[in-house]
N, C-alpha and C. Protein backbone atom coordinates (compact mmCIF):
# COMPACT_ATOMS: atom_id res chain seq x y z
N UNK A 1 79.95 69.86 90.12
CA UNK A 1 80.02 71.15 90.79
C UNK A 1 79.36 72.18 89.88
N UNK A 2 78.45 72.79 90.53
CA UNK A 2 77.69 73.93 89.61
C UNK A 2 78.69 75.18 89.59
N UNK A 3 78.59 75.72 88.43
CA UNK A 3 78.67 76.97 88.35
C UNK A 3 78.96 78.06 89.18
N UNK A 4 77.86 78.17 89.73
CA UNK A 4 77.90 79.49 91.09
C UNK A 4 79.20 78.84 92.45
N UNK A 5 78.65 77.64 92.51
CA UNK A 5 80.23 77.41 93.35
C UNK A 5 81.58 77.47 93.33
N UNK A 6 81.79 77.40 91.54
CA UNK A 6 82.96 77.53 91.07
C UNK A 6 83.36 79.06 90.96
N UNK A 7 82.10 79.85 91.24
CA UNK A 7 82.50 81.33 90.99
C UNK A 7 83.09 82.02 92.35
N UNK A 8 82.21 81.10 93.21
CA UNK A 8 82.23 81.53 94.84
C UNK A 8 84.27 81.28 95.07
N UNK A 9 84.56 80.08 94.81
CA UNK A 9 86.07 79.55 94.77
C UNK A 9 86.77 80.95 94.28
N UNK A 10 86.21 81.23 93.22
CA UNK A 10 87.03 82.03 92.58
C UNK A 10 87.25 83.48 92.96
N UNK A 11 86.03 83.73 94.09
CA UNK A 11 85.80 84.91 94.97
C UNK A 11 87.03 85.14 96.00
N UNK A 12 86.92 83.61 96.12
CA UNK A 12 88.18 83.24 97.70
C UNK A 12 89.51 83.90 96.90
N UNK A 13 90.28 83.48 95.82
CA UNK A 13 91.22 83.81 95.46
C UNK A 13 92.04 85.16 95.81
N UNK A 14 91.72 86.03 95.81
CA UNK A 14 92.05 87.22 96.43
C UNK A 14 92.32 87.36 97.47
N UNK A 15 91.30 86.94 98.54
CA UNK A 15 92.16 86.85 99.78
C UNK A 15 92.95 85.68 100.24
N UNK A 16 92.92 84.50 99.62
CA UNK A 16 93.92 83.42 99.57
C UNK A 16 95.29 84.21 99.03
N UNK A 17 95.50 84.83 98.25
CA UNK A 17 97.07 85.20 97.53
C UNK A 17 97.32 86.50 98.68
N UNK A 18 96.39 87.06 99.64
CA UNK A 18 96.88 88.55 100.18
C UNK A 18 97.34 87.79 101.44
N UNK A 19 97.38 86.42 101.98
CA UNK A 19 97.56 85.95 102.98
C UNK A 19 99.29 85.45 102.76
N UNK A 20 99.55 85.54 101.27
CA UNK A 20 101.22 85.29 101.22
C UNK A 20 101.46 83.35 101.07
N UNK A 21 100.78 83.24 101.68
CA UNK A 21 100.30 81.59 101.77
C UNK A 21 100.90 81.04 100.44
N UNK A 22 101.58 79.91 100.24
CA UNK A 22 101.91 79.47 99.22
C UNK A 22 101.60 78.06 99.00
N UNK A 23 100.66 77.65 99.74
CA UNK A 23 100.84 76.02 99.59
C UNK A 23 99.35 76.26 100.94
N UNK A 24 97.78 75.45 100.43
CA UNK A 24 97.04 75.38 101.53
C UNK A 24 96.70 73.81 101.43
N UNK A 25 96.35 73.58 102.37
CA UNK A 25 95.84 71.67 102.18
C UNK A 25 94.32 72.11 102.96
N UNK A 26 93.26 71.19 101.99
CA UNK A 26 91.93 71.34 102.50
C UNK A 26 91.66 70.04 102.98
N UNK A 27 91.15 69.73 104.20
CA UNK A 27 90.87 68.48 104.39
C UNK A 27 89.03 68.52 105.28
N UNK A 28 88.25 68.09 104.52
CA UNK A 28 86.80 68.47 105.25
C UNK A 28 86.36 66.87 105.44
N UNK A 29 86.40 66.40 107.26
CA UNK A 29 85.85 65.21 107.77
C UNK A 29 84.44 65.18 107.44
N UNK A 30 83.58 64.59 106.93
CA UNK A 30 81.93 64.81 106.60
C UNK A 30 81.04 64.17 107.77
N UNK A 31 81.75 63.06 108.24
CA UNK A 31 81.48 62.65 109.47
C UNK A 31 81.18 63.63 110.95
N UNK A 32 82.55 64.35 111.22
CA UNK A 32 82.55 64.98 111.98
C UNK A 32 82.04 66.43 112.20
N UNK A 33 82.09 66.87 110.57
CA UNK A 33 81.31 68.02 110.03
C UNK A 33 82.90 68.71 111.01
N UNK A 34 83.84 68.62 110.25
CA UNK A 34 84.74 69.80 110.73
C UNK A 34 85.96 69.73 109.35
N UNK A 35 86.26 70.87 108.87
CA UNK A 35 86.99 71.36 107.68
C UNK A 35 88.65 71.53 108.20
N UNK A 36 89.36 70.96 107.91
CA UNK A 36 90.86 71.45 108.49
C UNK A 36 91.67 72.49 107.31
N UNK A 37 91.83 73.01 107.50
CA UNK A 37 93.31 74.07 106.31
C UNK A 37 94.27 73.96 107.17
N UNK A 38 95.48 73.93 106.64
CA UNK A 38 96.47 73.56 106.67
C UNK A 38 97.80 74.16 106.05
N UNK A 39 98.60 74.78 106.48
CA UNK A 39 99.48 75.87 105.36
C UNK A 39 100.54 75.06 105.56
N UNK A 40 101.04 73.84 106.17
CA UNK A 40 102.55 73.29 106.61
C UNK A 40 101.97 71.66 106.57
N UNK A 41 102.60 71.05 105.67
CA UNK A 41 102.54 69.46 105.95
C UNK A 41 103.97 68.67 106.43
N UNK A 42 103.87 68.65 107.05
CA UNK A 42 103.40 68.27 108.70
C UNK A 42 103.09 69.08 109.47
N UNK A 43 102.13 69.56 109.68
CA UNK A 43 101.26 70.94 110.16
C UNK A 43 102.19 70.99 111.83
N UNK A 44 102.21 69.71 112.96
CA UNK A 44 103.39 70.14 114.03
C UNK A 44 102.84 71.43 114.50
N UNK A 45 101.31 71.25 114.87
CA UNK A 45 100.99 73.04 115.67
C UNK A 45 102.03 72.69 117.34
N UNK A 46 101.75 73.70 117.82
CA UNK A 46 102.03 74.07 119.35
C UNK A 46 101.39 74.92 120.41
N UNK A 47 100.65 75.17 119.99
CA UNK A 47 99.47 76.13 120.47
C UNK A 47 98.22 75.70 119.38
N UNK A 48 97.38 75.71 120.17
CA UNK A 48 95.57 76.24 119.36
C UNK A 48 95.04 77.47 120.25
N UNK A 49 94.31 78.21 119.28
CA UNK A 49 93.76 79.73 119.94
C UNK A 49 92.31 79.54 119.56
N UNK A 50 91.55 79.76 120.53
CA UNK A 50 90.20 79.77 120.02
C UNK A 50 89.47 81.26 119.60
N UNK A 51 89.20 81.06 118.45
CA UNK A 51 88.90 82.51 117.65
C UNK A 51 87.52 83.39 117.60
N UNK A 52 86.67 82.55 117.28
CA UNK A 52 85.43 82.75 117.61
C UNK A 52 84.74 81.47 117.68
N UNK A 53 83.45 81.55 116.98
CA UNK A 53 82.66 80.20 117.53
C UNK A 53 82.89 79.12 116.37
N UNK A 54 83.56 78.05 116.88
CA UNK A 54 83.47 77.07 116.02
C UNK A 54 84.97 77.35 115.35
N UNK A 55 85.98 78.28 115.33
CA UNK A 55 87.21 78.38 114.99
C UNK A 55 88.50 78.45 115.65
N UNK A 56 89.38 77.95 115.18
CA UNK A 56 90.32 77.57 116.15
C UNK A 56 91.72 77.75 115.13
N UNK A 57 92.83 78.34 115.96
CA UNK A 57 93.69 78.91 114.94
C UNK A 57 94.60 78.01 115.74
N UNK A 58 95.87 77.61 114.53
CA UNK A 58 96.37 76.45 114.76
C UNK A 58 98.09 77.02 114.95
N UNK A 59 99.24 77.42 115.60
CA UNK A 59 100.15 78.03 115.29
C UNK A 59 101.28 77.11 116.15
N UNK A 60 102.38 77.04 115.37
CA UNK A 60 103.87 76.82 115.83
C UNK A 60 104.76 77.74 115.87
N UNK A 61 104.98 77.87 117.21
CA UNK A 61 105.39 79.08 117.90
C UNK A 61 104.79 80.00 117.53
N UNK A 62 105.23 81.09 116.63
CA UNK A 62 104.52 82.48 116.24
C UNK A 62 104.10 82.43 114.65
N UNK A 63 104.11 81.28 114.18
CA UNK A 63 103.62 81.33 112.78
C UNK A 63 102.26 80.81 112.57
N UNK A 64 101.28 80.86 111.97
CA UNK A 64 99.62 80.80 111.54
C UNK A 64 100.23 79.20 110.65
N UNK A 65 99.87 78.01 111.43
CA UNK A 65 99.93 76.48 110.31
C UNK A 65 98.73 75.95 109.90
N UNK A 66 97.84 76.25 110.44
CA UNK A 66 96.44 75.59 110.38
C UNK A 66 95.11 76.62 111.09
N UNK A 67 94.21 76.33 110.66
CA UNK A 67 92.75 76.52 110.86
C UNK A 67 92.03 75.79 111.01
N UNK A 68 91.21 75.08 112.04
CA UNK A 68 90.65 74.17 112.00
C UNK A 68 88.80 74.76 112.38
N UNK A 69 87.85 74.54 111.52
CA UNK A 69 86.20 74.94 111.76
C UNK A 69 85.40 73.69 111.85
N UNK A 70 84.95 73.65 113.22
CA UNK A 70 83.68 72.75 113.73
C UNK A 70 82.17 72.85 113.13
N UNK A 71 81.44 71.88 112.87
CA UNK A 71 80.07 72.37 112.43
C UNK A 71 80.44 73.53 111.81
N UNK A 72 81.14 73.37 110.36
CA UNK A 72 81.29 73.45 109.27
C UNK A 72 79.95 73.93 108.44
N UNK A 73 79.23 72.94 108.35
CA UNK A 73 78.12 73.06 107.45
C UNK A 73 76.95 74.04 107.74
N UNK A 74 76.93 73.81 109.06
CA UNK A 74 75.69 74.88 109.66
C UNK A 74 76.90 76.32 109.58
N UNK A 75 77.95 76.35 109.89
CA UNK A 75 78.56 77.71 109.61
C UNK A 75 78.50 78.63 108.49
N UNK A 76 78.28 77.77 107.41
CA UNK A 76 78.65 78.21 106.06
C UNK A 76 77.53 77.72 105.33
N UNK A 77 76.12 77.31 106.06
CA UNK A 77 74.92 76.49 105.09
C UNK A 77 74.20 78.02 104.27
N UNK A 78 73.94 77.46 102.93
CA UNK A 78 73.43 78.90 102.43
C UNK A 78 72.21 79.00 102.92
N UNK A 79 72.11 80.54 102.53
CA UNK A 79 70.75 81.09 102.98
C UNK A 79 69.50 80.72 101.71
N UNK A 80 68.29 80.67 102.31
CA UNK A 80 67.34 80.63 101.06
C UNK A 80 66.97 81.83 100.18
C-alpha cells in the first residue's frame, strides 16, 4: 500500500468517529465489484433504501446497519 492511500484512510477518520460508529466491518466482493460496510455483525437489515446511484442504505427498523456500493471501482476510480 502506497503512501498517498494510507493518507487518504487517514482523511476518512474524522468523519468515521463523527458518525458515533464504534465497530465498522469492510467487506469489498472484487468479483462483483460491490464494497459492503457494515456497523452490526449480524448486520439482520429490514429495510434497504436506495440513496443515490449505486448506494443503498441498509437499516433495522430505525437504526443505519449497513451500506452497501455497486460498481465500486468506477465510483471511486481516480482521476488522472
Amino acid at each position: 500500500m502506497e503512501t498517498a492511500e494510507i493518507n487518504d484512510i487517514f482523511k476518512a477518520i474524522p468523519y468515521l468517529k463523527k458518525t458515533g460508529i464504534q465497530h465498522f466491518w469492510f467487506d469489498f466482493d472484487e468479483e462483483a465489484d460491490v464494497l459492503y460496510i457494515n456497523f452490526e455483525r449480524p448486520q439482520q437489515a429490514t429495510d434497504t433504501d436506495f440513496l443515490e446511484d449505486n448506494v443503498f442504505v441498509r437499516m433495522k427498523d430505525d437504526k443505519l446497519v449497513g451500506i452497501t456500493i455497486t460498481n465500486v471501482s468506477k465510483k471511486f476510480e481516480k482521476t488522472p
